[in-house]
Structure formats: C-alpha cells, structure tokens
C-alpha atoms as a PDB file:
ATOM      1  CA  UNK A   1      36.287  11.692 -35.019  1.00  0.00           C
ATOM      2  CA  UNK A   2      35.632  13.194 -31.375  1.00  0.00           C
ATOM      3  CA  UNK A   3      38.424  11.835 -29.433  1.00  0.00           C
ATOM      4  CA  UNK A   4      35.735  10.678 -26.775  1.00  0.00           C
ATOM      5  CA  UNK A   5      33.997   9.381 -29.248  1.00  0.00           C
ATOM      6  CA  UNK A   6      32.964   5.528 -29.142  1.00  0.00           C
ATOM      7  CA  UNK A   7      34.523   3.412 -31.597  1.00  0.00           C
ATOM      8  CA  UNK A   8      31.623   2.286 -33.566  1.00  0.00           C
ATOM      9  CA  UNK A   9      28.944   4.956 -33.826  1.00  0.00           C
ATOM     10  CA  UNK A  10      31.168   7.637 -33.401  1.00  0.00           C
ATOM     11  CA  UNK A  11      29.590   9.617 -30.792  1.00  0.00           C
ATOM     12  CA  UNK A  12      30.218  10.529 -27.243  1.00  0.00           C
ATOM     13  CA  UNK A  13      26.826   9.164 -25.832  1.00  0.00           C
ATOM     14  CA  UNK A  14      26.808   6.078 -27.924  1.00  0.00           C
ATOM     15  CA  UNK A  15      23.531   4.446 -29.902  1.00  0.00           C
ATOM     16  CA  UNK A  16      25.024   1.429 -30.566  1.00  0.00           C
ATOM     17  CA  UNK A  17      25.395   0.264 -27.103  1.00  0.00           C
ATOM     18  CA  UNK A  18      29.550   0.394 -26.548  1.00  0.00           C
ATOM     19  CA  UNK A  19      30.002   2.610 -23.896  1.00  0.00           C
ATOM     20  CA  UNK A  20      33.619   3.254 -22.674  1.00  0.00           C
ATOM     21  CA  UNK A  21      34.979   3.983 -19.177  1.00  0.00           C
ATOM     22  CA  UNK A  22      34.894   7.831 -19.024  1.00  0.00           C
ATOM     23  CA  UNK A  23      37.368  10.138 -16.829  1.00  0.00           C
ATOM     24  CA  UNK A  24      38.030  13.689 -15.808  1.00  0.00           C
ATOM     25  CA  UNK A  25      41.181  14.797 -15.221  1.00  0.00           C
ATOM     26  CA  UNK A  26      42.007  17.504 -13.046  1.00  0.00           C
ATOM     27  CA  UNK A  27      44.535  19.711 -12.002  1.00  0.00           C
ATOM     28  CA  UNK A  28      46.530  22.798 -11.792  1.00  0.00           C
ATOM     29  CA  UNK A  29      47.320  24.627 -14.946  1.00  0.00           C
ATOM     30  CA  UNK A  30      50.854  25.096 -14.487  1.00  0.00           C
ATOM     31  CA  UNK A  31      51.187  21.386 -14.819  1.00  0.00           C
ATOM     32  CA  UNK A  32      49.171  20.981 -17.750  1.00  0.00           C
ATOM     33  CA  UNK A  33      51.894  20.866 -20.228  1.00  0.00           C
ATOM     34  CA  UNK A  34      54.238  18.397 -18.168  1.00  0.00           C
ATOM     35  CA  UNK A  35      51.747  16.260 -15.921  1.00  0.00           C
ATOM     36  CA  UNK A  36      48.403  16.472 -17.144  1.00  0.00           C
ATOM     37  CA  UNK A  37      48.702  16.000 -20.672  1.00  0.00           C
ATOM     38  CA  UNK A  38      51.062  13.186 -20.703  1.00  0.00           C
ATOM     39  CA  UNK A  39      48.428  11.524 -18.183  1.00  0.00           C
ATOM     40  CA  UNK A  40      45.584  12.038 -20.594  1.00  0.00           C
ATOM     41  CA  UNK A  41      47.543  10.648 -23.833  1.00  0.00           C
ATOM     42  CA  UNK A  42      48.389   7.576 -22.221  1.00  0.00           C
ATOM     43  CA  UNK A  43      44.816   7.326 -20.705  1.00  0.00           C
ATOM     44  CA  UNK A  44      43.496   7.451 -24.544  1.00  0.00           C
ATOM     45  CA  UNK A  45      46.168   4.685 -25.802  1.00  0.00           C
ATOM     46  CA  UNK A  46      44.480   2.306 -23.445  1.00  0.00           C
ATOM     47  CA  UNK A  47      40.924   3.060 -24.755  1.00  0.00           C
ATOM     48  CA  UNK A  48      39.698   5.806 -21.859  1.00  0.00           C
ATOM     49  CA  UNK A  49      37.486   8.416 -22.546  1.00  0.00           C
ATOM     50  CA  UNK A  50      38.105  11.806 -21.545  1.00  0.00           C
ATOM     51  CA  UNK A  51      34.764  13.656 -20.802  1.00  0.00           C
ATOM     52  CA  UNK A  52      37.034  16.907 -20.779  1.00  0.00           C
ATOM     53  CA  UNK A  53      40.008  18.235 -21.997  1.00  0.00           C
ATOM     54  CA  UNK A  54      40.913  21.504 -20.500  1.00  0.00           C
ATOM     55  CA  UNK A  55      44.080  21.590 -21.183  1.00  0.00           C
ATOM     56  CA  UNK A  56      43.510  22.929 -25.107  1.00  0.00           C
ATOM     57  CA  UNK A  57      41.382  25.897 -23.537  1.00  0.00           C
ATOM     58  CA  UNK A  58      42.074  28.876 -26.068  1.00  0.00           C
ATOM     59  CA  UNK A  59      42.368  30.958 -22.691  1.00  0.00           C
ATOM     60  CA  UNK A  60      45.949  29.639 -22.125  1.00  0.00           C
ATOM     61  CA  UNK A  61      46.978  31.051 -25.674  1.00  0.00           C
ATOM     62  CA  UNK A  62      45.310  34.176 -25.259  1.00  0.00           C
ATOM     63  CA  UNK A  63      43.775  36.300 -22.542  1.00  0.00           C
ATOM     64  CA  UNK A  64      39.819  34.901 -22.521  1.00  0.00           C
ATOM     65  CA  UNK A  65      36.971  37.214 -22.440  1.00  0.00           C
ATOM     66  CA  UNK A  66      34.765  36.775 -19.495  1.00  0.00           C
ATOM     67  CA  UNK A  67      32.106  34.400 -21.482  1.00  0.00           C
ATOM     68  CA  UNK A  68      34.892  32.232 -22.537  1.00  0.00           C
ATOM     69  CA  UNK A  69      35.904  31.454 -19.088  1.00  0.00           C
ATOM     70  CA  UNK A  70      32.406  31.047 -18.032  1.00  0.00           C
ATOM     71  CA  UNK A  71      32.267  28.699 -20.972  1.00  0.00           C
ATOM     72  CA  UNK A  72      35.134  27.021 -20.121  1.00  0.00           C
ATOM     73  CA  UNK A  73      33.943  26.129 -16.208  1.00  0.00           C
ATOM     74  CA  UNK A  74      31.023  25.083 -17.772  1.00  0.00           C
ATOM     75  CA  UNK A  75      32.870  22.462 -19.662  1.00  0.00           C
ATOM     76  CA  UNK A  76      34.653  21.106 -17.148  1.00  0.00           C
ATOM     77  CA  UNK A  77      31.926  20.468 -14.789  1.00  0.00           C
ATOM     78  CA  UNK A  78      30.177  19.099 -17.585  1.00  0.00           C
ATOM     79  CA  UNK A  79      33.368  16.856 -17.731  1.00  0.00           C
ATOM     80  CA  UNK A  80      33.307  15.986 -14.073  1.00  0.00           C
ATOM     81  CA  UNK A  81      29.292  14.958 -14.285  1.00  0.00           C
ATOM     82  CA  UNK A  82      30.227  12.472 -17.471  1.00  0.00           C
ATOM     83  CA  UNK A  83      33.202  11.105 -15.705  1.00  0.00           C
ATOM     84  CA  UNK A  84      32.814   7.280 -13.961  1.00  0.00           C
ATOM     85  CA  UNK A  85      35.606   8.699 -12.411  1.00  0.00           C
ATOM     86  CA  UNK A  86      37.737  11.791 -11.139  1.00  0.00           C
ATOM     87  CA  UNK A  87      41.294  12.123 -11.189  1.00  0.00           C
ATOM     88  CA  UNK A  88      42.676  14.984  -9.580  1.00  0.00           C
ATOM     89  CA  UNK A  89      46.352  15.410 -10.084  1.00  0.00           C
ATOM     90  CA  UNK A  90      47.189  17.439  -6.791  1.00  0.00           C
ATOM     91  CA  UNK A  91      48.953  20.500  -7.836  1.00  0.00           C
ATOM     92  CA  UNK A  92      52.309  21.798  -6.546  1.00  0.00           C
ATOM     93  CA  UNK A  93      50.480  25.427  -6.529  1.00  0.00           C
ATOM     94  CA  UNK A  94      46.944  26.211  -5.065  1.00  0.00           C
ATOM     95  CA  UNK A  95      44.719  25.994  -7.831  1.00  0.00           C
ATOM     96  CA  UNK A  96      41.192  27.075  -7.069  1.00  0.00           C
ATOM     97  CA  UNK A  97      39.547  25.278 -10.346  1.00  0.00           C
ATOM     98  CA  UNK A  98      40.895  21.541  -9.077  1.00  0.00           C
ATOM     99  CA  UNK A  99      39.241  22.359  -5.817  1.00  0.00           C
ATOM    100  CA  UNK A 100      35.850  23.254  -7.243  1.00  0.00           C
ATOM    101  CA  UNK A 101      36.396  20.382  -9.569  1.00  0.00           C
ATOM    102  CA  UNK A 102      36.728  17.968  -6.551  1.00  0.00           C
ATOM    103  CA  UNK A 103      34.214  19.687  -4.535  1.00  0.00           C
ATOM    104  CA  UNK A 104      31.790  18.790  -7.303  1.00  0.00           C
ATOM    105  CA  UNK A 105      33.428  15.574  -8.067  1.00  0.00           C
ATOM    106  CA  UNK A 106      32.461  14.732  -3.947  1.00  0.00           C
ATOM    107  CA  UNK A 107      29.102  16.559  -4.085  1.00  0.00           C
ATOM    108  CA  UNK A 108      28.225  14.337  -6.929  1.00  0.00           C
ATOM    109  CA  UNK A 109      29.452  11.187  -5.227  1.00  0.00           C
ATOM    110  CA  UNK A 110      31.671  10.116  -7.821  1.00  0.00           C
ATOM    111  CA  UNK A 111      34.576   7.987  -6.870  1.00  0.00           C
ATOM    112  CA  UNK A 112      37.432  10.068  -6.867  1.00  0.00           C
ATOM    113  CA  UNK A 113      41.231   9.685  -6.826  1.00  0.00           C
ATOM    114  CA  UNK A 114      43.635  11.939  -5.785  1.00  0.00           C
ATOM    115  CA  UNK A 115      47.609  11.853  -6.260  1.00  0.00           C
ATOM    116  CA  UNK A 116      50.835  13.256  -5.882  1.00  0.00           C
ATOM    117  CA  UNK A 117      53.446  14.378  -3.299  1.00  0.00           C
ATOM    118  CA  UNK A 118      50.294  17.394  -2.324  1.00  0.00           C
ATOM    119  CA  UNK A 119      47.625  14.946  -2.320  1.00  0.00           C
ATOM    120  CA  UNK A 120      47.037  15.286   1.232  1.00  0.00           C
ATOM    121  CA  UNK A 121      47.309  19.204   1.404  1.00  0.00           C
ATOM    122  CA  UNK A 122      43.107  19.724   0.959  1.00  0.00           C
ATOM    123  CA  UNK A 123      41.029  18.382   3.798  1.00  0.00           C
ATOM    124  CA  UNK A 124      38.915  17.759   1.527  1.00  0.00           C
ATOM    125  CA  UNK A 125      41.033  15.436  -0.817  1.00  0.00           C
ATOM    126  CA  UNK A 126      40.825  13.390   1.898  1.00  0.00           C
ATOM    127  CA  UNK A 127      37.346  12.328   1.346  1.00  0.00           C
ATOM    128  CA  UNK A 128      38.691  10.647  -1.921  1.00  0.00           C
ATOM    129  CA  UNK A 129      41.197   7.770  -2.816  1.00  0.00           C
ATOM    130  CA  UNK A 130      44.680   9.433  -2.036  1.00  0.00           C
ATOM    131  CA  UNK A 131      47.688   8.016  -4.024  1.00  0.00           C
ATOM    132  CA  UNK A 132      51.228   9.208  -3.201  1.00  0.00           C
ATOM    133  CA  UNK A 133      52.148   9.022  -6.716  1.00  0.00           C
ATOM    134  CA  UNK A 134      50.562   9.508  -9.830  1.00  0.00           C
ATOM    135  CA  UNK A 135      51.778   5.662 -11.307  1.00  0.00           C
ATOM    136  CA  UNK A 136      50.049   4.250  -8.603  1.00  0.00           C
ATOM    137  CA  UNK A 137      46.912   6.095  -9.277  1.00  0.00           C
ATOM    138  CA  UNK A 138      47.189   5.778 -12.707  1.00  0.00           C
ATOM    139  CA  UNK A 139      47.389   1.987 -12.039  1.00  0.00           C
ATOM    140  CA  UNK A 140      44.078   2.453  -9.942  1.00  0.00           C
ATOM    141  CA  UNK A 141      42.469   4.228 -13.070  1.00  0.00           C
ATOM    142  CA  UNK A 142      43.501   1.273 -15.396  1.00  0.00           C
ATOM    143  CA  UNK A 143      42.023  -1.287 -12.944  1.00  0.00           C
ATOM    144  CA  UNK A 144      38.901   0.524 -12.614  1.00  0.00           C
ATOM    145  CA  UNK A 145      38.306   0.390 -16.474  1.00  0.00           C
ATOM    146  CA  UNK A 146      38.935  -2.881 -16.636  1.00  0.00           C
ATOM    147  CA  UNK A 147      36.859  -3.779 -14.118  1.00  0.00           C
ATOM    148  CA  UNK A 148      34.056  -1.504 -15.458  1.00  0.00           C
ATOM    149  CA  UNK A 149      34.444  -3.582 -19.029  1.00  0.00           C
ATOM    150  CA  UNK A 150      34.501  -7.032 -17.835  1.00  0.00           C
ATOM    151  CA  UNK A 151      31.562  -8.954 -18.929  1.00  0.00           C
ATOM    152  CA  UNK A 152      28.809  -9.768 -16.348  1.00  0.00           C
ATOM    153  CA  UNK A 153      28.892 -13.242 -14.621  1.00  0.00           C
ATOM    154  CA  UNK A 154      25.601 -15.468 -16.051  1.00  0.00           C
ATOM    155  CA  UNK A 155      23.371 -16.057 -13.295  1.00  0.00           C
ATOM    156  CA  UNK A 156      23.142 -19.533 -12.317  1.00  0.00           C
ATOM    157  CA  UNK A 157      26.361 -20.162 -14.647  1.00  0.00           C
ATOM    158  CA  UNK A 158      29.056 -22.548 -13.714  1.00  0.00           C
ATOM    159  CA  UNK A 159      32.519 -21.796 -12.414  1.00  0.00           C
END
C-alpha cells in the first residue's frame, strides 16, 4: 500500500470519496535524518498524508545523475501542488530547495507554516504562518486536519 494512499480504495487520489488532509514537508537536507523524518512519522500515525517524501531520494545514498535530480524537483513540487498545506521546517543552513519550495508554496497560495529558531531568517517566510518551534507548528498542522475532517454543519439544523 502507497503510504499516501487512502484507506479504503487504496490510492492517492481516491474513487471512493475519503480524501485525507495532505501535507508537504519541507526543509533542509542536513536535517532530514533528525528533524524531518521524525516530523513526517508522527504526521502518518495521526492519519496525514504526505504528498512527498524527499527524504528517501536515492540521491542522498549515491551521487544522482542530472535526470534524477531533475526528477527529484519535479517530485517535490508535485508534492507542494497536492499539499492542503506546507510545512517548512526552517533550516539551521541555507538550503536553496526549501526556498523554492516556499516560493512555490506562496505563488500557489497555499497556506503555509513555517517553524523553528530560523523561521524568521527569509523575508519571504514571513508571508507564511511563523512558529518559533516546531511543537507548536506541529500542533497547528494537527488542528488544521482536524478541522479539514470535521463534518459539515446541516443547513437549517439545530444547535
């Protein structure tokens, strides 16, 4: 099973009419192995989708040719176009694919959340939801899926 996929029909853009609360996660990849990973594992527990997961790209294993990494940016701004949502964790170190991925993220008009202690380092992460911590934008993340899953109101229902 995809790990995106929905529960039921088993595929990322669902026919049976579940559709999950989908999110892109970016930032830099010298954090993928302690930040961003963790992050996305405890996004899945609770049921999130994650359009993207770049941080199983063969190119960290290996050099990648130059069609893998066009590949690869191709994923992830596939990722950022399926996402409800865009998380950037704010690197420690400039990383120019978080930027792009943000710039997109904004271009797109996506809601977008930015955290950590370098949040505020981009102008342009400024334009989004800044969090000083990651828990608190995690938090944010959580609220927005619930809030994205919560049935309708009935018109005309009462109270």
């Amino acid at each position: 099973m995809n790990e995106t996929a929905c529960r039921y029909c088993l595929r990322f853009t669902c026919v049976c009419g579940e559709r999950r609360f989908r999110v892109y996660v970016a930032g830099g990849s010298g954090e993928r192995e302690n930040v961003i990973r963790p992050i996305l594992d405890a996004l899945r527990a609770r049921g999130i989708a994650i359009t993207h997961d770049w941080t199983t790209d063969e190119g960290y294993v290996r050099p990648p040719s130059q069609s893998e990494s066009r590949e690869s940016a191709r994923k992830d701004l596939d990722g950022v176009r399926a996402a409800d949502l865009v998380w950037i964790v704010a690197p420690a170190e400039k990383s120019e694919g978080a930027g792009v991925e943000l710039g997109a993220a904004l271009a797109l008009r996506k809601r977008v959340l930015v955290s950590g202690p370098h949040a505020r380092r981009n102008i342009f992460a400024l334009l989004a939801e800044v969090h000083d911590s990651h828990a608190s934008a995690f938090e944010e993340v959580l609220g927005a899926a619930f809030a994205f899953s919560a049935p309708s109101p009935v018109v005309g229902s009462a109270p």
